[in-house]
Protein backbone atom coordinates (compact mmCIF):
# COMPACT_ATOMS: atom_id res chain seq x y z
CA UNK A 1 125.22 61.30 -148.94
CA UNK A 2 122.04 62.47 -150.49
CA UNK A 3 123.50 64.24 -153.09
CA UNK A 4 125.95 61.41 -154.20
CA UNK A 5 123.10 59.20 -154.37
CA UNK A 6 121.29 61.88 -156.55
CA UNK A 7 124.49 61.93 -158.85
CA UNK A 8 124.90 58.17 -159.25
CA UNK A 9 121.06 58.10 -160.54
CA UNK A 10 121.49 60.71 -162.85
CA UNK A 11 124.34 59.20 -164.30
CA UNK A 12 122.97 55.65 -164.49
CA UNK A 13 119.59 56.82 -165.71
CA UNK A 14 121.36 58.25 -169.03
CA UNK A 15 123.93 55.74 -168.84
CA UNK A 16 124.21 53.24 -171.74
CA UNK A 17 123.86 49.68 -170.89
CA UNK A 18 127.02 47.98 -169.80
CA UNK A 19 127.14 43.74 -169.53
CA UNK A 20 127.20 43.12 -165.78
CA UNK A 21 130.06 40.85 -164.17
CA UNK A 22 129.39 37.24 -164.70
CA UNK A 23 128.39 36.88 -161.20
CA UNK A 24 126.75 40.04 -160.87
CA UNK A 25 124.25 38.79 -163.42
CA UNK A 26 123.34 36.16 -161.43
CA UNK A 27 122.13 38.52 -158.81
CA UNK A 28 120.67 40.62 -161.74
CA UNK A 29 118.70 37.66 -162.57
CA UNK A 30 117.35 36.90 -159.27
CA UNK A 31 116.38 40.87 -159.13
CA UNK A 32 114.89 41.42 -162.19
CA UNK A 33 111.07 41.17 -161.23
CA UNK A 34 111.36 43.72 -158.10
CA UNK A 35 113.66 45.74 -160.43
CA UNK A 36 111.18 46.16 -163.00
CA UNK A 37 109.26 48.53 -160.95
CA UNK A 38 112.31 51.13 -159.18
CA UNK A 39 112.57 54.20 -159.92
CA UNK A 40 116.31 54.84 -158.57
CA UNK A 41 119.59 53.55 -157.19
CA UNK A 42 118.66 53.68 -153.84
CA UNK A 43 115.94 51.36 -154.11
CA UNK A 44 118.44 48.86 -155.64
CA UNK A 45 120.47 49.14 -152.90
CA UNK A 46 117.76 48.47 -150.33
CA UNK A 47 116.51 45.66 -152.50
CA UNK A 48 120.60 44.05 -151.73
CA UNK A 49 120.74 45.26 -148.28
CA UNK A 50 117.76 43.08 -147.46
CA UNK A 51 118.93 40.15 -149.03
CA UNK A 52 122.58 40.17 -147.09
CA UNK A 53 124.37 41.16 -149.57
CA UNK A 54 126.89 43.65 -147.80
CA UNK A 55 129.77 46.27 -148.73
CA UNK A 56 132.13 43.37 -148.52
CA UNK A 57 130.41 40.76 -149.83
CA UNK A 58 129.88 42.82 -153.22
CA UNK A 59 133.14 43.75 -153.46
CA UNK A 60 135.18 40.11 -152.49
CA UNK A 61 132.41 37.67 -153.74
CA UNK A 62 131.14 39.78 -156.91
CA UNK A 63 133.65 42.01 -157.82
CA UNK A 64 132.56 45.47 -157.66
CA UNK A 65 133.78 49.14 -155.80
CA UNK A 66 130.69 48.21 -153.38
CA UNK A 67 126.88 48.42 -152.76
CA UNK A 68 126.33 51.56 -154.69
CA UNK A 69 128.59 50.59 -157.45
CA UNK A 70 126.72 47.54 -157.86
CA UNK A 71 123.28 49.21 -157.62
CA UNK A 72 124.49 51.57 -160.27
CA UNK A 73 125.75 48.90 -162.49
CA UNK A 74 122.66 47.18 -161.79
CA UNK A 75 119.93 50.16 -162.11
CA UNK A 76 121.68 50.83 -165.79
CA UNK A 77 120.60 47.56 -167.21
CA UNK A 78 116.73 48.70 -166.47
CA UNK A 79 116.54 51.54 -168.24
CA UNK A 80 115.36 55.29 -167.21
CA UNK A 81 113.22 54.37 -164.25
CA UNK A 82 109.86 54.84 -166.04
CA UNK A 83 109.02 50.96 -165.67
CA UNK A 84 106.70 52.24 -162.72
CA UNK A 85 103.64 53.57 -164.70
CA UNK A 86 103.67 50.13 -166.89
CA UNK A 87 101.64 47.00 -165.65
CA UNK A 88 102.86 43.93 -165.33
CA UNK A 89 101.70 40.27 -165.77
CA UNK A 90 103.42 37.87 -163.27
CA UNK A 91 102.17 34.29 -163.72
CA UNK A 92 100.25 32.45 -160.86
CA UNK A 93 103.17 30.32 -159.47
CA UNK A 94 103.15 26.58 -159.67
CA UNK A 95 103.01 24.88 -156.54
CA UNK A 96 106.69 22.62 -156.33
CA UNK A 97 104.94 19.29 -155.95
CA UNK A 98 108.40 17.36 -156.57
CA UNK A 99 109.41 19.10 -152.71
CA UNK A 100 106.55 16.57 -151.00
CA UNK A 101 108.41 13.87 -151.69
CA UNK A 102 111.37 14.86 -149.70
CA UNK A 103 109.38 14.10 -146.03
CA UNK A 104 109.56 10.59 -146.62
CA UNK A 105 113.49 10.78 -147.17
CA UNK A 106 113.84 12.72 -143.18
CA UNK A 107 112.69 9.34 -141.74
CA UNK A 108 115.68 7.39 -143.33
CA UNK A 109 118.72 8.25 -140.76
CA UNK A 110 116.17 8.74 -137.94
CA UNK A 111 114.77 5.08 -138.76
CA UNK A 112 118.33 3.58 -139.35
CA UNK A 113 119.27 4.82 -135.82
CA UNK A 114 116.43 3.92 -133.45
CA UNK A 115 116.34 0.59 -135.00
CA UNK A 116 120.05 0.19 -134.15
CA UNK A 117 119.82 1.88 -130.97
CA UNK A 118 116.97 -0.08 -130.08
CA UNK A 119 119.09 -3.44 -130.53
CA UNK A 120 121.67 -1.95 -128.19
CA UNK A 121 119.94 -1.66 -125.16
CA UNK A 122 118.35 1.58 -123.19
CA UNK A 123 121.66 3.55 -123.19
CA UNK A 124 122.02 3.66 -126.59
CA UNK A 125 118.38 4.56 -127.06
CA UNK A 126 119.30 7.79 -124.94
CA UNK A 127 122.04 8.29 -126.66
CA UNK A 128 119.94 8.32 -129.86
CA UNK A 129 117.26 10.25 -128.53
CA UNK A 130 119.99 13.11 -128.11
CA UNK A 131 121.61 13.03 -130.89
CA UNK A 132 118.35 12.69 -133.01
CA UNK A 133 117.38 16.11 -131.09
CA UNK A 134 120.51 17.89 -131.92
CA UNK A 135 120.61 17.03 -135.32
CA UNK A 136 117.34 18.64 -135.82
CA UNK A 137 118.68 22.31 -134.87
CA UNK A 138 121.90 21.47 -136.57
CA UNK A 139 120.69 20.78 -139.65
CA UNK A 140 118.90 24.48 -140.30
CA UNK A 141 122.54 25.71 -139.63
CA UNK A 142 123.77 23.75 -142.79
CA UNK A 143 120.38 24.95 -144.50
CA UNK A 144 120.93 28.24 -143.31
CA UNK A 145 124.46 28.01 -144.99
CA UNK A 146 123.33 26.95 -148.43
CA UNK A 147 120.72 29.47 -148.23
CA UNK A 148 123.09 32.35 -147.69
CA UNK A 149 125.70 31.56 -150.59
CA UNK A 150 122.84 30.23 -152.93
CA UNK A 151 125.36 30.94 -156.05
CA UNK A 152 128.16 28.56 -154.65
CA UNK A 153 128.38 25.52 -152.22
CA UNK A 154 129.95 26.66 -149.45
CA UNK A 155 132.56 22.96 -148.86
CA UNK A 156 134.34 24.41 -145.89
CA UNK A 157 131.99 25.54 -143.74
CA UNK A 158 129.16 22.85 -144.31
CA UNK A 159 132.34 20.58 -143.65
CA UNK A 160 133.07 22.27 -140.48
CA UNK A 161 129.66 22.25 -139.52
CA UNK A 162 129.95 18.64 -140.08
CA UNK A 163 132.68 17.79 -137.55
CA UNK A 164 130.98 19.99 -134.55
CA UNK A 165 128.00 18.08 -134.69
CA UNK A 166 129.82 15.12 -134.83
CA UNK A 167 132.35 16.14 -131.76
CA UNK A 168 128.73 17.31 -130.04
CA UNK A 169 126.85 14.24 -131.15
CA UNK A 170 129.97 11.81 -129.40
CA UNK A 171 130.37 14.49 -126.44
CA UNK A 172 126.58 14.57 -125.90
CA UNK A 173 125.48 10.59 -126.69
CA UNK A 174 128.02 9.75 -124.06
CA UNK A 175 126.59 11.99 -121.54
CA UNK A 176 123.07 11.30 -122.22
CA UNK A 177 123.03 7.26 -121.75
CA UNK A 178 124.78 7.85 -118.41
CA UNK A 179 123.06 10.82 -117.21
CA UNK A 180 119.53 10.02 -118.45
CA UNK A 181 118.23 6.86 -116.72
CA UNK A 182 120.02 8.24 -113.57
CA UNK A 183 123.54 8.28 -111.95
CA UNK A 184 124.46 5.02 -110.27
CA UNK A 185 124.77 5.38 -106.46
CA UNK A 186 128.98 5.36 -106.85
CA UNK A 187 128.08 8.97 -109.03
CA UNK A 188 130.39 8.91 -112.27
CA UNK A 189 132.81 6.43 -111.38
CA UNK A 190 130.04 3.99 -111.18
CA UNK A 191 128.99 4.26 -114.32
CA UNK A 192 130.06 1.50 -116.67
CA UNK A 193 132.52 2.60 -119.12
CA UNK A 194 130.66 0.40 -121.85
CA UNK A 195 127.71 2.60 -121.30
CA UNK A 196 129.88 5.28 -122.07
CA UNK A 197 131.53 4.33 -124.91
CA UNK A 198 128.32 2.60 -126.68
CA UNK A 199 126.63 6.43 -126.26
CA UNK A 200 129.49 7.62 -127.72
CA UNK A 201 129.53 5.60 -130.52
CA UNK A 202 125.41 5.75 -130.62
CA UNK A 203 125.56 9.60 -130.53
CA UNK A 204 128.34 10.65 -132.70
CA UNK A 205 126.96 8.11 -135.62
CA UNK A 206 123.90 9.59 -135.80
CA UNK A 207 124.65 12.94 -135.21
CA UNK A 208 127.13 12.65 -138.51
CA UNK A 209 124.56 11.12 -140.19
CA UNK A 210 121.78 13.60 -139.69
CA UNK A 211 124.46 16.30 -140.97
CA UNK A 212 125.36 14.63 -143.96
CA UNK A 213 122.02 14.56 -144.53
CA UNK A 214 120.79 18.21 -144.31
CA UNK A 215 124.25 18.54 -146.53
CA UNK A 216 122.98 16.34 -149.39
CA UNK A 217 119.33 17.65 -148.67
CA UNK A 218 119.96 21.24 -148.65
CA UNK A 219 122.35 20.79 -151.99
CA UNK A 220 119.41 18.64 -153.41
CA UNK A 221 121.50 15.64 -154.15
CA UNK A 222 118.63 13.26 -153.45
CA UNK A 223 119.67 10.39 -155.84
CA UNK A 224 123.34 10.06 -153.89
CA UNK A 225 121.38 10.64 -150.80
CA UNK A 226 119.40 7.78 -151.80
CA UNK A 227 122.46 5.68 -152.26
CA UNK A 228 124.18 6.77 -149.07
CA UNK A 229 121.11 5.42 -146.95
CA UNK A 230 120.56 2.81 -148.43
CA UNK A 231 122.91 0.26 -147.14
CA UNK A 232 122.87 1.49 -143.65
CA UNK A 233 119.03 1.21 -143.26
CA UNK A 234 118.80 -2.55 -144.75
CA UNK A 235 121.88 -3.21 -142.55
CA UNK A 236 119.43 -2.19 -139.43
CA UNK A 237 116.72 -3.83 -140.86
CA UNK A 238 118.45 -7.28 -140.52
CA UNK A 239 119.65 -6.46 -137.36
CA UNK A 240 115.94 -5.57 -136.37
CA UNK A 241 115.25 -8.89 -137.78
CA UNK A 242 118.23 -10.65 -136.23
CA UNK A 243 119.91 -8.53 -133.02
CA UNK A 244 123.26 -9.07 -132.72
CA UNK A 245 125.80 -6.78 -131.46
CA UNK A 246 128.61 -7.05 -133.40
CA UNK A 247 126.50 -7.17 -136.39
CA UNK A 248 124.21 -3.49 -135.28
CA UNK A 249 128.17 -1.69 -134.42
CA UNK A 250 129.06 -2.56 -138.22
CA UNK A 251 125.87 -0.63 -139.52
CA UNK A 252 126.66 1.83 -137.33
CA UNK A 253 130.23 2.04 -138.71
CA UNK A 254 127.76 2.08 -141.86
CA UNK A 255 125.23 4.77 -140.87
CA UNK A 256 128.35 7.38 -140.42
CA UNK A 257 130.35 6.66 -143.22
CA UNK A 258 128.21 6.55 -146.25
CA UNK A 259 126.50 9.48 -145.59
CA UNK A 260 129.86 10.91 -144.82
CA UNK A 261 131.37 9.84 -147.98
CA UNK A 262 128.56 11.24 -149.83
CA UNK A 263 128.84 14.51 -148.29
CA UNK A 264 132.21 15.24 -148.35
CA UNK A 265 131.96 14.29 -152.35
CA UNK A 266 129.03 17.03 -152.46
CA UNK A 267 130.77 20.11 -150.78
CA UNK A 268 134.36 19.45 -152.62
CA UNK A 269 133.73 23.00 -153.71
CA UNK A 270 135.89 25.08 -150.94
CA UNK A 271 133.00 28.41 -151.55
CA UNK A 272 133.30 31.60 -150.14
CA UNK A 273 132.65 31.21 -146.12
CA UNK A 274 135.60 30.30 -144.66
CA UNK A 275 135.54 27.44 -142.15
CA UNK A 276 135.84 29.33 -138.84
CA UNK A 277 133.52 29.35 -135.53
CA UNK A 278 132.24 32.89 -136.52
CA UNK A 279 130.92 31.54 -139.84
CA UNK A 280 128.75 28.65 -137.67
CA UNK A 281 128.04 31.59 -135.13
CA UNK A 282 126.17 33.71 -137.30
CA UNK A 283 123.44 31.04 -138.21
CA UNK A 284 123.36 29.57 -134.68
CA UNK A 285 120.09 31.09 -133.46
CA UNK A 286 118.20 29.02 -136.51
CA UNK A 287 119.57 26.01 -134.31
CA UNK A 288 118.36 27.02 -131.17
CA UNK A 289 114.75 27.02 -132.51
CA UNK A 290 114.69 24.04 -133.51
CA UNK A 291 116.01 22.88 -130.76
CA UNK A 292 113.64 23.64 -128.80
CA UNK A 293 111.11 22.48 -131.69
CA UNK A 294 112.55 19.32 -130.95
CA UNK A 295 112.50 19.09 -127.53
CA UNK A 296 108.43 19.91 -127.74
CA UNK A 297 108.46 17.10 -130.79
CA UNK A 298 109.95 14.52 -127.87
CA UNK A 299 108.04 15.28 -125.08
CA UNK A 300 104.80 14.80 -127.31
CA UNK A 301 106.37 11.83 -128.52
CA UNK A 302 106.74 10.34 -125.11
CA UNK A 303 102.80 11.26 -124.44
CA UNK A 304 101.01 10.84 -127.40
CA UNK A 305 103.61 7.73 -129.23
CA UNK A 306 105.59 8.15 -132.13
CA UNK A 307 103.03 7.05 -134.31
CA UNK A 308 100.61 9.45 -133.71
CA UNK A 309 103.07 12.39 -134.78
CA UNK A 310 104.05 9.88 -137.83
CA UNK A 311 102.12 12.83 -139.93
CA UNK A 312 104.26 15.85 -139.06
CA UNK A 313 107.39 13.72 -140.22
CA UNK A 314 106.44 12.36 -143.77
CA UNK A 315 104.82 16.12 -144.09
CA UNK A 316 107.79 17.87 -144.04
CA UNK A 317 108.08 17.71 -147.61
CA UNK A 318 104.87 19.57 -148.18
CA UNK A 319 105.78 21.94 -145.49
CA UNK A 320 108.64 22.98 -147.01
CA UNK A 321 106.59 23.28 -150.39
CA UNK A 322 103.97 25.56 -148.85
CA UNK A 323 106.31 28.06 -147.29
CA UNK A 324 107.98 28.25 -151.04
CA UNK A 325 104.97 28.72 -152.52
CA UNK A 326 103.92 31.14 -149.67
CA UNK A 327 106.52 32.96 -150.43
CA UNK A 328 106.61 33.37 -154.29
CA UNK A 329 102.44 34.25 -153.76
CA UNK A 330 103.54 36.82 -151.74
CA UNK A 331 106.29 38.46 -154.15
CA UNK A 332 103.53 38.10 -156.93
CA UNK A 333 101.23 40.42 -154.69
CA UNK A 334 104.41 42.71 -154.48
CA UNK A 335 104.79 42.90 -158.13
CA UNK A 336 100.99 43.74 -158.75
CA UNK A 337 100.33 46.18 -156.28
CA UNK A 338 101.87 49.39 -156.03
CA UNK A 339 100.21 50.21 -152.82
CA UNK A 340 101.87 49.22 -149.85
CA UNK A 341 98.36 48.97 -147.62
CA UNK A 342 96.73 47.37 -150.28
CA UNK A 343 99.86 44.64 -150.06
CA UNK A 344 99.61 44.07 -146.49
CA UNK A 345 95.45 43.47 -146.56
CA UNK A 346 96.28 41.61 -149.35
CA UNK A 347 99.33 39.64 -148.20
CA UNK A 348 98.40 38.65 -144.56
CA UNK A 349 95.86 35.83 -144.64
CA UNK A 350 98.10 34.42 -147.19
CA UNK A 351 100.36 32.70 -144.75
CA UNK A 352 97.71 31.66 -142.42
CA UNK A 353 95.39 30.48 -145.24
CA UNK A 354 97.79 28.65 -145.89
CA UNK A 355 98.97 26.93 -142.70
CA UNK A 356 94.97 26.00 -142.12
CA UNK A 357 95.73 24.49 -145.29
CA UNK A 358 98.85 22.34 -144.00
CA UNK A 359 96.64 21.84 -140.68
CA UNK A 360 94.06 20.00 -142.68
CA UNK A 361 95.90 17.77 -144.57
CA UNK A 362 97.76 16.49 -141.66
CA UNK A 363 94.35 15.86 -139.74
CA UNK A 364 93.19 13.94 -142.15
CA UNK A 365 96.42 11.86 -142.71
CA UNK A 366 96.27 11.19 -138.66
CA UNK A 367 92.70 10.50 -138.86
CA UNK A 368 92.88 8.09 -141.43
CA UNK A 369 96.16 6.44 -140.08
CA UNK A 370 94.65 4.15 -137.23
CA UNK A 371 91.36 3.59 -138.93
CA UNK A 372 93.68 1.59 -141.58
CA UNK A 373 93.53 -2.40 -141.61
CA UNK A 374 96.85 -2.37 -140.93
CA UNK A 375 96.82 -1.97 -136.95
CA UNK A 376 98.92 1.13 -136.61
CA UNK A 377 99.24 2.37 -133.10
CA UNK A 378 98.47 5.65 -133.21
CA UNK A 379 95.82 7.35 -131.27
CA UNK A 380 92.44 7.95 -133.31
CA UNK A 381 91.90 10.90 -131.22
CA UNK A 382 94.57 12.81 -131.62
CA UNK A 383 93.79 13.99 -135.32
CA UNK A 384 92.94 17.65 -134.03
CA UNK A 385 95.87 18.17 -131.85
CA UNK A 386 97.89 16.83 -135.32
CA UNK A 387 96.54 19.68 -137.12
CA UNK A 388 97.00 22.51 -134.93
CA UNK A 389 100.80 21.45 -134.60
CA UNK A 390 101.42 21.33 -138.49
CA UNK A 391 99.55 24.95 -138.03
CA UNK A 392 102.30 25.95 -136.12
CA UNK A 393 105.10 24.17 -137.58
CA UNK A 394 104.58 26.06 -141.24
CA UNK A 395 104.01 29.67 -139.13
CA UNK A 396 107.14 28.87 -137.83
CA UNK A 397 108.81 27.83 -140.68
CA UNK A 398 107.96 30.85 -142.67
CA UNK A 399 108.95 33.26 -139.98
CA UNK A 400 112.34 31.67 -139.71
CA UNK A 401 112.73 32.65 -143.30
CA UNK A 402 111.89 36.26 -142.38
CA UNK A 403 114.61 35.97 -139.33
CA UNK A 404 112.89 35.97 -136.48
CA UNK A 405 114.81 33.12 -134.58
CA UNK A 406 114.95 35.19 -131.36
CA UNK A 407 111.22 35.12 -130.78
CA UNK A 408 110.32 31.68 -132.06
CA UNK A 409 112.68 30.01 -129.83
CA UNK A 410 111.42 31.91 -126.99
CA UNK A 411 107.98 30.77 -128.31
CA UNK A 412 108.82 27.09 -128.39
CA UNK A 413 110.54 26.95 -125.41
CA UNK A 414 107.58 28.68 -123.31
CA UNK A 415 105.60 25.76 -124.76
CA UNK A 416 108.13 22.85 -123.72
CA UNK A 417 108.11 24.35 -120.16
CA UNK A 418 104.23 23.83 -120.29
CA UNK A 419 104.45 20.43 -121.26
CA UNK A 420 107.14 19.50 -118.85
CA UNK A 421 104.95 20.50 -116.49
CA UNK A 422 101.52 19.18 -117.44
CA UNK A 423 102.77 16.22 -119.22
CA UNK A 424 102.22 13.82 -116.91
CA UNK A 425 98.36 15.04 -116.06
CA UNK A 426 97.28 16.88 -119.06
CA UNK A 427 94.79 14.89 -121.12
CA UNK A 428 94.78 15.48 -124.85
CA UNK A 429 92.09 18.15 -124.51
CA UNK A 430 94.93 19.99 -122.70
CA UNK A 431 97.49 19.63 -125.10
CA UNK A 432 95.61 20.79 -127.97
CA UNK A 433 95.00 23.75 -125.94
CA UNK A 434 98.57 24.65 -125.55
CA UNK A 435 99.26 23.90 -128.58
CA UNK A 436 96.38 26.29 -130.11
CA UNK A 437 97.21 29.19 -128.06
CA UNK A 438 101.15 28.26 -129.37
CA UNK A 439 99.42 28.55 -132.53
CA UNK A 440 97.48 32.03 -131.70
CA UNK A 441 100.71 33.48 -130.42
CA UNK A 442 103.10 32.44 -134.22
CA UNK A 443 99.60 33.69 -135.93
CA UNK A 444 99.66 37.28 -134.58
CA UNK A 445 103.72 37.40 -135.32
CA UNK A 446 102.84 36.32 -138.77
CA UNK A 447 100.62 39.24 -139.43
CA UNK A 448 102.66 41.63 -137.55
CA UNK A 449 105.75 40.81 -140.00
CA UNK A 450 103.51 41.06 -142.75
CA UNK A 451 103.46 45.54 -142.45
CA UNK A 452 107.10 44.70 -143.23
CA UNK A 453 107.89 44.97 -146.50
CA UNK A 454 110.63 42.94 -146.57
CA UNK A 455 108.38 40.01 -145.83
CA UNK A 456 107.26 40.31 -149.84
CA UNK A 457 111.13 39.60 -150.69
């Protein structure tokens, strides 16, 4: 093996320059910058190992013999493998401002729901509850999608993903409003079969909706995913206004089907992952931590009010702006240093710099929140606990890029368990606690993945 690899760099080192397959380029493109600075074949193909980009996948998505073909065809459009002794300039990267406005747009099918399922009595508001929960984990696996065919949309599975949250959404809403406020005496047959069938409805409408929403978000359709919201959330703003029944079923007929129209327009390209169980599989342990991010968000929720955690949901936006711009700071370090310990002292406080960063902004939004004339009930004490959890919201975030899903859920789990057990007792003190040493714990994984160097990718 050694010496093939030593052959195919000899030959593309004196090789002339051959144009690259049209999609080939477009990985050549996003590879230029780390390619600038091999010095043979191999290191190409490490550089497409890491990114997923397997025997297969080269040969049926981009049309070549393979991963060493295309690292060959790739290595011969840099030149002779000199590039190493010459410094680079890379730019300071611009922090992607235009992402902050996207928090704002995560409240609109949560809003459009709980105002509905408000109107609809406590079994719908379970039924919500759930399927507002699951659609949190679900909609990293449509992310998660989008993120691993970034040169295509990938219709059929994002479509499949689509109707399994919607079969879980009906399946679970059902089960919740019946199960949550506590069997009847009679055990299942006692249970109304209105209170089944309003879950149902409750929980499969806004479990579609929260999918066609990571589908429009994650394809950055944000004008149609305007539009698609738009007439379900005035519809459950005059039924907030005016509760009828009839009248909050209609926008929930509303709430799934514009979205769903709007989606199913979006991912009309079929793409490349076909629309099987096994393509869902792969991404599922991105759902299960947030999953279990969720189930800490509700429990809080239930303690410390809705309004209180307002800050962590209209920050989303910037969250997802800092871990981008986490990121490209990072592969600018990579590019300027050729020393891999100077990288990691250089490249670990990065992350956490930043998610101090994140931590203060969101303090001060929850600070300033109830002292407004405006009588919002949140807690004015809580602006410390705020902070700490947007902390560890953006480590988590960025370690989920890095693939860590195993020990994050773990992570977030062992802190629902505390809170399920000190909820009822612990004062506020307490929580910030937990959530501080939840904090400690994603800190020290953050620095251990930075001796990777795959973290600088």
């Amino acid at each position: 093996m050694s010496a093939n690899l030593h052959s195919i760099a000899h030959r593309a080192a004196g090789a002339w320059r051959t144009p690259l397959p049209d999609r080939l380029r477009e990985v050549d493109l996003n590879l230029a910058a780390d390619r600038a600075r091999v010095v043979d074949v191999e290191e190409i193909a490490a550089y497409l190992e890491a990114d997923g980009l397997s025997d297969e996948a080269l040969r049926t998505r981009y049309g070549t013999a393979g991963l060493f073909d295309a690292a060959e065809q790739l290595y011969r459009q840099r030149g002779t493998g000199r590039a190493l002794n010459r410094r680079t300039h890379v730019p300071v990267p611009v922090f992607p401002w235009k992402r902050v406005l996207r928090g704002p747009l995560y409240l609109l099918p949560g809003l459009a729901g709980l105002l509905l399922a408000r109107t609809l009595g406590p079994g719908a508001t379970d039924a919500f509850v759930f399927a507002a929960m699951f659609g949190w984990g679900w909609t990293t696996i449509l992310a998660s999608l989008r993120y691993a065919d970034p040169l295509a949309v990938p219709g059929r599975a994002m479509r499949l993903a689509l109707a399994v949250g919607a079969v879980v959404g009906t399946v679970g809403g059902a089960l919740s409003a019946a199960l949550l406020p506590g069997l009847p005496e009679g055990g299942w047959s006692a249970v109304p079969p209105e209170t089944l069938g309003l879950g149902a409805v409750v929980g499969g409408a806004v479990a579609l909706a929260a999918g066609a929403a990571g589908v429009l978000l994650s394809l950055h359709r944000t004008f149609r995913y305007l539009g698609a919201f738009a007439s379900p959330l005035l519809a459950a703003g005059v039924v907030f206004v005016s509760p009828s029944t009839k009248a909050a079923l209609i926008a929930l007929a509303l709430l799934a089907l514009m979205p769903l129209l709007s989606a199913l327009n979006a991912t009309r390209p079929a793409g490349t992952f076909p629309a099987t169980w096994a393509t869902l599989r792969a991404h599922l342990p991105q759902a299960v931590t947030g999953w279990m991010q969720a189930l800490v968000f509700v429990l809080l929720t239930t303690r410390l009010g809705a309004w209180t955690l307002l800050p962590l949901v209209l920050g989303t936006g910037l969250l997802e702006g800092a871990v981008w711009h986490v990121q490209e700071r990072l592969q600018r370090l990579a590019r300027l240093s050729g020393n891999l310990g100077r990288l990691r002292r250089a490249g670990s406080p990065t992350v956490l710099l930043a998610a101090v960063a994140f931590g203060l902004v969101l303090a001060g939004i929850a600070y300033i929140l109830p002292r407004l004339p405006l009588s919002i009930p949140a807690r004015p004490d809580a602006w410390v606990f705020v902070g700490v959890y947007g902390a560890a919201m953006l480590l988590t975030a960025w370690l989920a890029n890095h693939r860590r899903p195993g020990v994050l859920s773990a992570c977030w789990a062992l802190g629902a368990v505390l809170l399920l057990t000190l909820l009822s007792t612990a004062s506020l003190p307490a929580l910030t606690t937990v959530m501080a040493v939840l904090c400690a714990v994603l800190a020290a994984l953050v620095l251990h993945a930075a001796h990777d160097p795959r973290s600088y990718r």
